[in-house]
PDB file of N, CA and C in Angstrom:
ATOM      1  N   UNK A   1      26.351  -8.783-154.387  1.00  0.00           N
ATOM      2  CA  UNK A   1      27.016  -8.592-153.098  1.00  0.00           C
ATOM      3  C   UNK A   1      27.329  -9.945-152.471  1.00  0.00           C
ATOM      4  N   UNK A   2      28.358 -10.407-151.986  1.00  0.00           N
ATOM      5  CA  UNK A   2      28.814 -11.208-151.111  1.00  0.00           C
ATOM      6  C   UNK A   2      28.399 -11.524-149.743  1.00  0.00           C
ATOM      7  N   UNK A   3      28.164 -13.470-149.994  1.00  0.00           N
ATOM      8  CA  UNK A   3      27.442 -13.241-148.271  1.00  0.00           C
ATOM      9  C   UNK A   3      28.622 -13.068-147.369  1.00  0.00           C
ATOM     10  N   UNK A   4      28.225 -12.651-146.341  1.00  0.00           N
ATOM     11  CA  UNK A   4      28.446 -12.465-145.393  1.00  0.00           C
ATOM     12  C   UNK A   4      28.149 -13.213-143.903  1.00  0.00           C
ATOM     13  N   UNK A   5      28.891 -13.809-143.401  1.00  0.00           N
ATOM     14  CA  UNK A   5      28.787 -14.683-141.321  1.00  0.00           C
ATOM     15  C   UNK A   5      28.765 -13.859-140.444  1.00  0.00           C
ATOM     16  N   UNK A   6      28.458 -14.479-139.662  1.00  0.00           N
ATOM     17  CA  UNK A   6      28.686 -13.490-138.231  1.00  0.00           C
ATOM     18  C   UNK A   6      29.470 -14.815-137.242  1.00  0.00           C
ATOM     19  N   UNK A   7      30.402 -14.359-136.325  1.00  0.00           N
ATOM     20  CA  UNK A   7      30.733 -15.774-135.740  1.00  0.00           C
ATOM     21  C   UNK A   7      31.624 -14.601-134.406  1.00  0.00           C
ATOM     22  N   UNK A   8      31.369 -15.191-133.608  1.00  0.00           N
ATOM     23  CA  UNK A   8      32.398 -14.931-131.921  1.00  0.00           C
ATOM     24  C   UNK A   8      33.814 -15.348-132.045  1.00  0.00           C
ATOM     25  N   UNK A   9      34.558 -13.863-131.640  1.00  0.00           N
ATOM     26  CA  UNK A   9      36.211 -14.838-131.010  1.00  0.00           C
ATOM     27  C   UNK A   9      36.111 -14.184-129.619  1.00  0.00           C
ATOM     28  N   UNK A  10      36.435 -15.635-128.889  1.00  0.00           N
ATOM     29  CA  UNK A  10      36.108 -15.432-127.502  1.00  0.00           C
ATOM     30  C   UNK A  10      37.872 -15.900-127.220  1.00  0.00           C
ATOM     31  N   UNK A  11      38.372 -15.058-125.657  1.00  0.00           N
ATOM     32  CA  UNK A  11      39.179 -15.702-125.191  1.00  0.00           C
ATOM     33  C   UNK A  11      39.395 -15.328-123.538  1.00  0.00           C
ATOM     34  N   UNK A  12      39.572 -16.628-122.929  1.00  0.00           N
ATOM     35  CA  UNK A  12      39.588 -16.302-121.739  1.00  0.00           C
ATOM     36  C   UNK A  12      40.894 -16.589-120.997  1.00  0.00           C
ATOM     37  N   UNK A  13      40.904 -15.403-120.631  1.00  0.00           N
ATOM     38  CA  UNK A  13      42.375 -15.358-119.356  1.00  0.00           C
ATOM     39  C   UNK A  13      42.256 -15.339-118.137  1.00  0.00           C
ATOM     40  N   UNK A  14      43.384 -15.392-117.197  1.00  0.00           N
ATOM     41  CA  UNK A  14      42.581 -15.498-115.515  1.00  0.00           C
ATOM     42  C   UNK A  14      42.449 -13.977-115.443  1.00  0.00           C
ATOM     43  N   UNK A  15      42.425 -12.983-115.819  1.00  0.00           N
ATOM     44  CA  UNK A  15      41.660 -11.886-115.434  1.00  0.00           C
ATOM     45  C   UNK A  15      41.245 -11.312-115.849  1.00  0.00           C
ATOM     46  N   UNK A  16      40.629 -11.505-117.094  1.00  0.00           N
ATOM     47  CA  UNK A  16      39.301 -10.998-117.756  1.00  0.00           C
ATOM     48  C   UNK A  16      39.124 -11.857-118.939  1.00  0.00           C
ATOM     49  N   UNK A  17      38.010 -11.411-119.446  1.00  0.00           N
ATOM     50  CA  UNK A  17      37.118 -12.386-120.590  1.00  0.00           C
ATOM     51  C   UNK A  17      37.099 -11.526-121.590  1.00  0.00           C
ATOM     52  N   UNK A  18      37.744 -11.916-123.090  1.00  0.00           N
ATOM     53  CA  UNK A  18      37.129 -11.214-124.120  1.00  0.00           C
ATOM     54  C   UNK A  18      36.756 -11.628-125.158  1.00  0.00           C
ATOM     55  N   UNK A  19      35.542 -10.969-125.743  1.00  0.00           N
ATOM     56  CA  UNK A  19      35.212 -11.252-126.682  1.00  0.00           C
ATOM     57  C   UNK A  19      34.356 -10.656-127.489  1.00  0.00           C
ATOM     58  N   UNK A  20      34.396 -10.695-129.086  1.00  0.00           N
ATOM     59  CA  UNK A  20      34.022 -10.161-130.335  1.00  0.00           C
ATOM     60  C   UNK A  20      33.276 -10.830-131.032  1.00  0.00           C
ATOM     61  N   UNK A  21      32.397  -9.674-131.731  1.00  0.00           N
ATOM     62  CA  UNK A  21      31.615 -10.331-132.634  1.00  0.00           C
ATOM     63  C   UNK A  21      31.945  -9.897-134.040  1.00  0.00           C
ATOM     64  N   UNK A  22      32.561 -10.593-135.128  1.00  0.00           N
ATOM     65  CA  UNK A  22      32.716  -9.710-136.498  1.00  0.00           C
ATOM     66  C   UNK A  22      32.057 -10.880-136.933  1.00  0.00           C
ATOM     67  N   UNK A  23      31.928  -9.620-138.300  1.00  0.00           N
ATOM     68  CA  UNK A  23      31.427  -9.563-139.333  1.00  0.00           C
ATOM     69  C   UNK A  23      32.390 -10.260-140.657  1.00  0.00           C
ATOM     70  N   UNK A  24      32.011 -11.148-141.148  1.00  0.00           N
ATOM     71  CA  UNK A  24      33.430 -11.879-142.398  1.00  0.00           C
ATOM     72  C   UNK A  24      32.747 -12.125-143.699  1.00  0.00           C
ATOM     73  N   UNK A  25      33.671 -12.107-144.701  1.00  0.00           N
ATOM     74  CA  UNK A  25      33.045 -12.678-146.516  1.00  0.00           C
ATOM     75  C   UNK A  25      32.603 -14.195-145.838  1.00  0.00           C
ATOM     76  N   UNK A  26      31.276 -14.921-146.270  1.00  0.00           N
ATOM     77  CA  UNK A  26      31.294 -16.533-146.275  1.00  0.00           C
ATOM     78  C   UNK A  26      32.949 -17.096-146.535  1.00  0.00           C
ATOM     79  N   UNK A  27      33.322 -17.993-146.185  1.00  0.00           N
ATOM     80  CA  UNK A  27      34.179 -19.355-146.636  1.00  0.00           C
ATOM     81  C   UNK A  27      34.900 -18.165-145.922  1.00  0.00           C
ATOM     82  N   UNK A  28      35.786 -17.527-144.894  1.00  0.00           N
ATOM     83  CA  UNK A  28      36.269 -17.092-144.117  1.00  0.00           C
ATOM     84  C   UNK A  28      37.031 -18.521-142.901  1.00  0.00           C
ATOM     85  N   UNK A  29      38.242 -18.393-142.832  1.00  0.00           N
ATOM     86  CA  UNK A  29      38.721 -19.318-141.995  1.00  0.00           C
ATOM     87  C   UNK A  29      38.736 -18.922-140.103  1.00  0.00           C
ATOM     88  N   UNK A  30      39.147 -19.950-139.671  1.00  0.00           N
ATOM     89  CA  UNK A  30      39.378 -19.551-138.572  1.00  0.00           C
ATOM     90  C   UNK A  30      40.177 -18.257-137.971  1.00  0.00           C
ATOM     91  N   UNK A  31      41.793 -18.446-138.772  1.00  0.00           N
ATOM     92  CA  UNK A  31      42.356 -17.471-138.213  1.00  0.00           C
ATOM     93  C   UNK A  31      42.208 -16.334-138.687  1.00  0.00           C
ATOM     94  N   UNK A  32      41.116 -15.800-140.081  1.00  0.00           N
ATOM     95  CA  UNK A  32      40.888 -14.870-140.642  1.00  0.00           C
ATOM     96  C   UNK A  32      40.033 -14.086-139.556  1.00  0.00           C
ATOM     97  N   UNK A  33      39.133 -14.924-138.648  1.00  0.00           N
ATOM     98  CA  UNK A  33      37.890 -14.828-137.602  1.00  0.00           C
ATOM     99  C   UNK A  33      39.107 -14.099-136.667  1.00  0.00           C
ATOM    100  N   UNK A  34      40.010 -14.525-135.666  1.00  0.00           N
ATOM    101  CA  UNK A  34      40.927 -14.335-134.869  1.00  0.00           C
ATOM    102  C   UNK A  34      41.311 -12.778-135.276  1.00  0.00           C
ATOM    103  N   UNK A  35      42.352 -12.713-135.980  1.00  0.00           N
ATOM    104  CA  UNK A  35      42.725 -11.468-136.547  1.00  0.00           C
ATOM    105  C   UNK A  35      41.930 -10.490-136.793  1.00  0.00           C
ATOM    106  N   UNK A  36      40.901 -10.702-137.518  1.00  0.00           N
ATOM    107  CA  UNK A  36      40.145  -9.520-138.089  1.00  0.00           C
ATOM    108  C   UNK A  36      39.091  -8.982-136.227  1.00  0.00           C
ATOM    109  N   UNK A  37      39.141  -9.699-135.097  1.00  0.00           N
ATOM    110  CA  UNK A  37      38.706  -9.717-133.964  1.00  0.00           C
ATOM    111  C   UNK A  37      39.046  -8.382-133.252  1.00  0.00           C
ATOM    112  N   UNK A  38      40.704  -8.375-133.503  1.00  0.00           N
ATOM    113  CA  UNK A  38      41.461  -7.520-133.043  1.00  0.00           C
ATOM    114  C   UNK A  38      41.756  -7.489-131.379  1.00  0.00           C
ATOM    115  N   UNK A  39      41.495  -9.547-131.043  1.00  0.00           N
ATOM    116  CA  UNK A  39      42.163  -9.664-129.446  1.00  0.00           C
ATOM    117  C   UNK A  39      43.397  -9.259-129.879  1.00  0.00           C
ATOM    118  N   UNK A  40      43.991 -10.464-130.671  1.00  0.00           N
ATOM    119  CA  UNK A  40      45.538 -10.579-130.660  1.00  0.00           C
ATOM    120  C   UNK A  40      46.459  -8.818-130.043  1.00  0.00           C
ATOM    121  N   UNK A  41      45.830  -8.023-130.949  1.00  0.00           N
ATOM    122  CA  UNK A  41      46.043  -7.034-129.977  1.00  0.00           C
ATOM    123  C   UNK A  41      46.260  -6.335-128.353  1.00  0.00           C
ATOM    124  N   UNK A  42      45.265  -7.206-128.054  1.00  0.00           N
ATOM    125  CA  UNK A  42      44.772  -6.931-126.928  1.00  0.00           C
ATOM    126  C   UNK A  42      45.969  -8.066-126.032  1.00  0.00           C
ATOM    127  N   UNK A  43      46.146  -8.991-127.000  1.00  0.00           N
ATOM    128  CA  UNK A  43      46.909 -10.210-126.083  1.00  0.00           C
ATOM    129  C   UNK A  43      48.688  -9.666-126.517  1.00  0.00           C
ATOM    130  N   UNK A  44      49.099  -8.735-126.194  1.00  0.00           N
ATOM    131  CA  UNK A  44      50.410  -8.764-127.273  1.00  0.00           C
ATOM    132  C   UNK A  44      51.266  -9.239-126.002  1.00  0.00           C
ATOM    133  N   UNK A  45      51.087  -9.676-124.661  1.00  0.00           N
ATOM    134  CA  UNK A  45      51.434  -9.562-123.800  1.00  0.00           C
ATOM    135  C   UNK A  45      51.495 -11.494-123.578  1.00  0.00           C
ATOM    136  N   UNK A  46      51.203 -12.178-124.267  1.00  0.00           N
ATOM    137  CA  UNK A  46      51.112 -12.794-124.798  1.00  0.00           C
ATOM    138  C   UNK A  46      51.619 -14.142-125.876  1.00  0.00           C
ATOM    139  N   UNK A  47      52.019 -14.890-125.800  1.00  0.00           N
ATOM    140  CA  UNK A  47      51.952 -15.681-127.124  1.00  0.00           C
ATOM    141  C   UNK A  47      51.054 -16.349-127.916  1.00  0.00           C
ATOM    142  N   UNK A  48      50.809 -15.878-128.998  1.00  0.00           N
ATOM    143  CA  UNK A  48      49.662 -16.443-129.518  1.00  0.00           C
ATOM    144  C   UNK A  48      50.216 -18.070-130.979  1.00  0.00           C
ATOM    145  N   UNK A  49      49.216 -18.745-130.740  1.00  0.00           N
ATOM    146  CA  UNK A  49      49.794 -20.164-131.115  1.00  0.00           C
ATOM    147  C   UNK A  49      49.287 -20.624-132.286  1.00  0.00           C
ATOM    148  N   UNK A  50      48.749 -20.725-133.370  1.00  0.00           N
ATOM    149  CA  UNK A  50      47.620 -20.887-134.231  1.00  0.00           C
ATOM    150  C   UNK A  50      46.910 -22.405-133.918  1.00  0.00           C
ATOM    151  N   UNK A  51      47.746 -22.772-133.167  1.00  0.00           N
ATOM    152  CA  UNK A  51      47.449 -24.802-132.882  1.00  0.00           C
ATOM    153  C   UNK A  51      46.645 -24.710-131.666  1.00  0.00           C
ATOM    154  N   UNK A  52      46.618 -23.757-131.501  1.00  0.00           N
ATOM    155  CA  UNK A  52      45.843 -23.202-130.302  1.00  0.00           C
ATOM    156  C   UNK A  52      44.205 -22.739-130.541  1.00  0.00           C
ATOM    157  N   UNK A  53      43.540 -23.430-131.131  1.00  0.00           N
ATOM    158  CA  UNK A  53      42.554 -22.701-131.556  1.00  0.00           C
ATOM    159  C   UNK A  53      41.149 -23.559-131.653  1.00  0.00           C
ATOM    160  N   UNK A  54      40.013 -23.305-131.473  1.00  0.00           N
ATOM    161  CA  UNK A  54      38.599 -24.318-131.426  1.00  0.00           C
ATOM    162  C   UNK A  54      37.520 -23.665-132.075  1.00  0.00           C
ATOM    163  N   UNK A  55      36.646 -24.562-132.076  1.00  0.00           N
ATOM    164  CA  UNK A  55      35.088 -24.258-132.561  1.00  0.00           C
ATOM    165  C   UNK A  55      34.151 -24.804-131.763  1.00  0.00           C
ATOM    166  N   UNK A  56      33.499 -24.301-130.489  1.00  0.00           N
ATOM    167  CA  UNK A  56      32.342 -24.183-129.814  1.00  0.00           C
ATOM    168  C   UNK A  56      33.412 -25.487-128.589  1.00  0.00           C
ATOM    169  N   UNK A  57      34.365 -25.531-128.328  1.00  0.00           N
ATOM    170  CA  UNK A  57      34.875 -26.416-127.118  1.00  0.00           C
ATOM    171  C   UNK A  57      35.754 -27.800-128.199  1.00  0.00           C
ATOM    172  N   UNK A  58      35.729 -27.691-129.269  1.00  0.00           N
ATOM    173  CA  UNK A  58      36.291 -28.815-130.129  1.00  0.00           C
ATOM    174  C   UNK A  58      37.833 -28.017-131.232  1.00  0.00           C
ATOM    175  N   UNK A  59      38.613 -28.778-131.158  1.00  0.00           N
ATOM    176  CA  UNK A  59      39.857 -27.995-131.147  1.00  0.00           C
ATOM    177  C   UNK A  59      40.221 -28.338-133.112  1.00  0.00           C
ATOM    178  N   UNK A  60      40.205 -26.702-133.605  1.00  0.00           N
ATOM    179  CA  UNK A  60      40.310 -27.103-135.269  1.00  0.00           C
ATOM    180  C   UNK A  60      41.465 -26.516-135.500  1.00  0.00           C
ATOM    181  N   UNK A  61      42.187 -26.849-136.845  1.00  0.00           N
ATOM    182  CA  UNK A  61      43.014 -26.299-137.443  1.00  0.00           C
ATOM    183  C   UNK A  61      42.631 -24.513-138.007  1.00  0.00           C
ATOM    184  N   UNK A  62      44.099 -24.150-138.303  1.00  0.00           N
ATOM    185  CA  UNK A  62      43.585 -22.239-138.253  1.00  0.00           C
ATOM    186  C   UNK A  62      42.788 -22.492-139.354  1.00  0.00           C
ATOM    187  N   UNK A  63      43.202 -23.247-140.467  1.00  0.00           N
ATOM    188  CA  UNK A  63      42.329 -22.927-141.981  1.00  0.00           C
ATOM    189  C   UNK A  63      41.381 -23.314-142.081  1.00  0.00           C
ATOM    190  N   UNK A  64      40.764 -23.936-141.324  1.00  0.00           N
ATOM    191  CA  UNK A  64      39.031 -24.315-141.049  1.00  0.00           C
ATOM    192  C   UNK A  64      37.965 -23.287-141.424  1.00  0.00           C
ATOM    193  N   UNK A  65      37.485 -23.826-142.306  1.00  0.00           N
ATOM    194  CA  UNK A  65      36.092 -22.866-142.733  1.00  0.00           C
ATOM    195  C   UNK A  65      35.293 -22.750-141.525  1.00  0.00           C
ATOM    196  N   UNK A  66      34.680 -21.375-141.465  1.00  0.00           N
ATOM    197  CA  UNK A  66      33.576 -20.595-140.856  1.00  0.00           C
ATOM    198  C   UNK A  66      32.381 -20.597-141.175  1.00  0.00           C
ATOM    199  N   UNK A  67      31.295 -21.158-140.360  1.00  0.00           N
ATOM    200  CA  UNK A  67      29.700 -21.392-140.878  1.00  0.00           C
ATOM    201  C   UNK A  67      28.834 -20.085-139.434  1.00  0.00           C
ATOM    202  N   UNK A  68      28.298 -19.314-140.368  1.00  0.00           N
ATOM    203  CA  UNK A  68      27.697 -18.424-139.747  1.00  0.00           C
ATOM    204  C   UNK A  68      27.205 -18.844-138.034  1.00  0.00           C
ATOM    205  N   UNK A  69      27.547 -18.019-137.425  1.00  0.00           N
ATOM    206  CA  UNK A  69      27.317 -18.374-136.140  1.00  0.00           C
ATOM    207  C   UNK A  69      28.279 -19.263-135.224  1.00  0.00           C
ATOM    208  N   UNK A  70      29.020 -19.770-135.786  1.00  0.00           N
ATOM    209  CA  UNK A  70      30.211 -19.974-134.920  1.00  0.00           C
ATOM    210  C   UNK A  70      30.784 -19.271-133.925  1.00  0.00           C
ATOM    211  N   UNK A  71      31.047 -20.204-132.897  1.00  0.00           N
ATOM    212  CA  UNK A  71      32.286 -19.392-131.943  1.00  0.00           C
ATOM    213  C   UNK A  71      33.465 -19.954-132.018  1.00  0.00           C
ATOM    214  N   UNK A  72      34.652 -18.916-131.935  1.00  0.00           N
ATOM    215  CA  UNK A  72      35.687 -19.247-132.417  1.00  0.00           C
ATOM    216  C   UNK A  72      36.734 -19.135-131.107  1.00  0.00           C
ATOM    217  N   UNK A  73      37.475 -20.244-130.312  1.00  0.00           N
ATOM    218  CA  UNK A  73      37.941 -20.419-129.282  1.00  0.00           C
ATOM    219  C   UNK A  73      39.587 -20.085-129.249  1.00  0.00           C
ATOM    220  N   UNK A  74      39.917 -19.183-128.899  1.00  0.00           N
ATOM    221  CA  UNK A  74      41.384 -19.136-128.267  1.00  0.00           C
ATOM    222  C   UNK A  74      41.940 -19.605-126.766  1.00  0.00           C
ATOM    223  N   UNK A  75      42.586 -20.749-127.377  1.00  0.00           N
ATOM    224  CA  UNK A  75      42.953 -21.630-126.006  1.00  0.00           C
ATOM    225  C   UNK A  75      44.396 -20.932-125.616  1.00  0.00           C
ATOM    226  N   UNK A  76      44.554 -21.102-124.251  1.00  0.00           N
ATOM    227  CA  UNK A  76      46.138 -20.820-123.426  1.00  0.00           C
ATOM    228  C   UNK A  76      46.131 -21.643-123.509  1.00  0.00           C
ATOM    229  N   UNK A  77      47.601 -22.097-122.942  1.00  0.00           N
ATOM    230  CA  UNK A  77      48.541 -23.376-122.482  1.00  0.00           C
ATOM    231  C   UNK A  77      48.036 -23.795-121.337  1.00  0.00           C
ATOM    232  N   UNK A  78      47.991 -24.908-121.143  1.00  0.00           N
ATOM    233  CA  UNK A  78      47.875 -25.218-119.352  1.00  0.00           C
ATOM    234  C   UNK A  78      48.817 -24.661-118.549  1.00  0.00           C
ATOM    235  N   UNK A  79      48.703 -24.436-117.249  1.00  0.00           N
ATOM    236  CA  UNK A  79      49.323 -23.448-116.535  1.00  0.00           C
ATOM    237  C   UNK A  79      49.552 -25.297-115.458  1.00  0.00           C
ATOM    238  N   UNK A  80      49.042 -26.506-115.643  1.00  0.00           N
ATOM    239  CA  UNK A  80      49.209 -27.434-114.748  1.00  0.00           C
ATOM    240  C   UNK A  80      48.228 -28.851-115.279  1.00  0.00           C
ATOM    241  N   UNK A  81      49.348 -29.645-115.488  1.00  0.00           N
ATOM    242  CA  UNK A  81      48.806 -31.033-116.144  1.00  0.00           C
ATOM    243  C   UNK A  81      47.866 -31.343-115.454  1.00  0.00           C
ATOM    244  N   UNK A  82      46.767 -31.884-116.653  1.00  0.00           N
ATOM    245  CA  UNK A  82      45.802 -32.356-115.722  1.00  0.00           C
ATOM    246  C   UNK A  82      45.958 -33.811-114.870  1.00  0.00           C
ATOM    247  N   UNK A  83      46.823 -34.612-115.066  1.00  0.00           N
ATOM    248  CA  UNK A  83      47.266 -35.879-113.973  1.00  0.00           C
ATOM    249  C   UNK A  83      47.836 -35.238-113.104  1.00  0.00           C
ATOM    250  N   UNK A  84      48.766 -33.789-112.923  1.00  0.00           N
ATOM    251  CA  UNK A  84      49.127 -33.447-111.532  1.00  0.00           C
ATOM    252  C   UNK A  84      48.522 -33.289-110.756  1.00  0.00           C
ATOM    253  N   UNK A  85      47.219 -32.467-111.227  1.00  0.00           N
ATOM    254  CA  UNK A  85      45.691 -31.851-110.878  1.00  0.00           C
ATOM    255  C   UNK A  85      45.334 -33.004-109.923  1.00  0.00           C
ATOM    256  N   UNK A  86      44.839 -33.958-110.431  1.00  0.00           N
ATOM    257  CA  UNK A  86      44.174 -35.148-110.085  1.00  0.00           C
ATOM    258  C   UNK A  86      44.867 -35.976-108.841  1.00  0.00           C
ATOM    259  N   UNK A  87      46.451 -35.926-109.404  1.00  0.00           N
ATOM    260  CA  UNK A  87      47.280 -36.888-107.899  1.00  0.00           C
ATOM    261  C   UNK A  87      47.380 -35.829-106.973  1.00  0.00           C
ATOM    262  N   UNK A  88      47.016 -34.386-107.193  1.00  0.00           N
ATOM    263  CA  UNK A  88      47.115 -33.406-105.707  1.00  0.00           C
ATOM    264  C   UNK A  88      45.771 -33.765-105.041  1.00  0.00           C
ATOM    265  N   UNK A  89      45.066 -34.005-105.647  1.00  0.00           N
ATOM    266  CA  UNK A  89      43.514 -33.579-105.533  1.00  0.00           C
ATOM    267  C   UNK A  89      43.414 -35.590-104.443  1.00  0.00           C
ATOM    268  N   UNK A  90      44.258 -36.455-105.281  1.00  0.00           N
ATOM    269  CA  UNK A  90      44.084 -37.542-104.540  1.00  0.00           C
ATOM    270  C   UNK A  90      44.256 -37.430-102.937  1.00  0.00           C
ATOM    271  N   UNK A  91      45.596 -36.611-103.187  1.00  0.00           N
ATOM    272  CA  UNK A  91      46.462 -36.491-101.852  1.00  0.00           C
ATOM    273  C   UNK A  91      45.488 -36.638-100.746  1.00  0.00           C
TER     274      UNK A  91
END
């Protein structure tokens, strides 16, 4: 029998939080983690980006191997640069 990971796809939007826990074969990639999650679904409302994507706050490519226990991050776009942020915030 084949091992088997366990790893989180988490994603957060401004009005709600979701997130999954599956089950994957070892050597499982990132976006195999994503998909098999079944947000993307949930996000069809949505654009989803594959360049868009992390491991525990650190930003990986989709084909990145999966080590049991991972969390697997779906980032949005910024909605506001962070130097605009900062020169309002100077104001």
């Amino acid at each position: 029998m084949a091992e088997r990971i366990t790893v989180e796809v988490v994603c957060a939007m401004p009005e709600r939080q979701l997130l999954r826990r599956v089950s994957l074969p070892a050597g499982s990639s990132v976006l195999q983690a994503v998909q098999q999650s079944g947000i993307l679904d949930e996000l069809r409302e949505r654009v989803f980006d594959p360049e868009r994507l992390g491991l525990f706050s650190r930003r990986v490519a989709a084909d990145e191997t999966l080590q049991d226990g991972d969390r697997v991050e779906i980032y949005r776009p910024l909605t506001l640069d962070p130097k605009d942020a900062r020169r309002r915030r100077a104001r």
